[in-house]
Protein backbone atom coordinates (compact mmCIF):
# COMPACT_ATOMS: atom_id res chain seq x y z
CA UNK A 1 -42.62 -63.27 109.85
CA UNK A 2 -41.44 -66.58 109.90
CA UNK A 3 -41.24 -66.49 106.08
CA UNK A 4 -39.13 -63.73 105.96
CA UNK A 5 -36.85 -65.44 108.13
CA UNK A 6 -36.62 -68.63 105.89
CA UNK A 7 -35.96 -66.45 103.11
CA UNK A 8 -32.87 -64.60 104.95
CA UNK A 9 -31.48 -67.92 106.34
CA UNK A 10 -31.79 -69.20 102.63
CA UNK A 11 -30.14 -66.01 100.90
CA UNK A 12 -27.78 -66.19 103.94
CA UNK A 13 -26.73 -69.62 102.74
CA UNK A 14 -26.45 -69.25 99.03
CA UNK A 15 -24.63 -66.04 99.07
CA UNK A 16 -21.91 -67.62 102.37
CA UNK A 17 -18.40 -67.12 101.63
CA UNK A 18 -18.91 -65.71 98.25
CA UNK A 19 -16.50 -62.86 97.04
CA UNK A 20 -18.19 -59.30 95.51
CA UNK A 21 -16.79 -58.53 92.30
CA UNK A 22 -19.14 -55.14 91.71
CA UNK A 23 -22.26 -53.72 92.80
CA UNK A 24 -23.81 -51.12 90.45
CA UNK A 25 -27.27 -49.63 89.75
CA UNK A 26 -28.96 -52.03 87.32
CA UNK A 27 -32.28 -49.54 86.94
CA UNK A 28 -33.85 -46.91 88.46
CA UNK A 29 -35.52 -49.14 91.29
CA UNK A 30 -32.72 -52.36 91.16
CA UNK A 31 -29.54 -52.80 92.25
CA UNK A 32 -27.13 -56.01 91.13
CA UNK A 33 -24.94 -57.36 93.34
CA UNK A 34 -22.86 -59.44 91.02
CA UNK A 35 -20.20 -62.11 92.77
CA UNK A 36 -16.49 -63.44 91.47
CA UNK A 37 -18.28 -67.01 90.91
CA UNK A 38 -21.13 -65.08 88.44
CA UNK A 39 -23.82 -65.51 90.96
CA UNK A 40 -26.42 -62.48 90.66
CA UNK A 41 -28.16 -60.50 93.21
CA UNK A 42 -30.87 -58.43 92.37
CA UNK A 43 -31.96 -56.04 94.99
CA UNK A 44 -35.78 -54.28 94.10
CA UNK A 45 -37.79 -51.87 95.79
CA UNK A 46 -41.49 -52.72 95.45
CA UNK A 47 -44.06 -50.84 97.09
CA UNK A 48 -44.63 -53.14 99.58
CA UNK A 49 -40.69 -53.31 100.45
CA UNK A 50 -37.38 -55.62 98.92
CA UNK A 51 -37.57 -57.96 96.63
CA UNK A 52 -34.55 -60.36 96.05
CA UNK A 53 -34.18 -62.61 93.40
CA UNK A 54 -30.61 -64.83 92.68
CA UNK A 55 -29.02 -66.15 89.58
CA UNK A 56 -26.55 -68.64 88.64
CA UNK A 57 -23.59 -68.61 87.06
């Protein structure tokens, strides 16, 4: 659990203050979050739950 935590107080972090500039269905099973800065956040169901992965701009 304590992982999970660490990973949502890191996401938390890296994402803070950051303005949304569209959120769409990338495929089937993904969805991008993109920001104003071109930061990407890619949102995938797995069949064990999320997975989150973040790019740069």
């Amino acid at each position: 659990m304590a992982d999970l935590e660490n990973e949502a107080a890191q996401l938390t972090d890296l994402l803070n203050a950051k303005a949304i500039r569209i959120v769409r269905r990338h495929r089937p099973d993904e969805i991008l979050i993109e920001f104003d800065d071109g930061t990407r956040l890619f949102v995938n169901r797995t069949s064990d739950g999320l997975e989150f992965s973040v790019t740069g701009p």
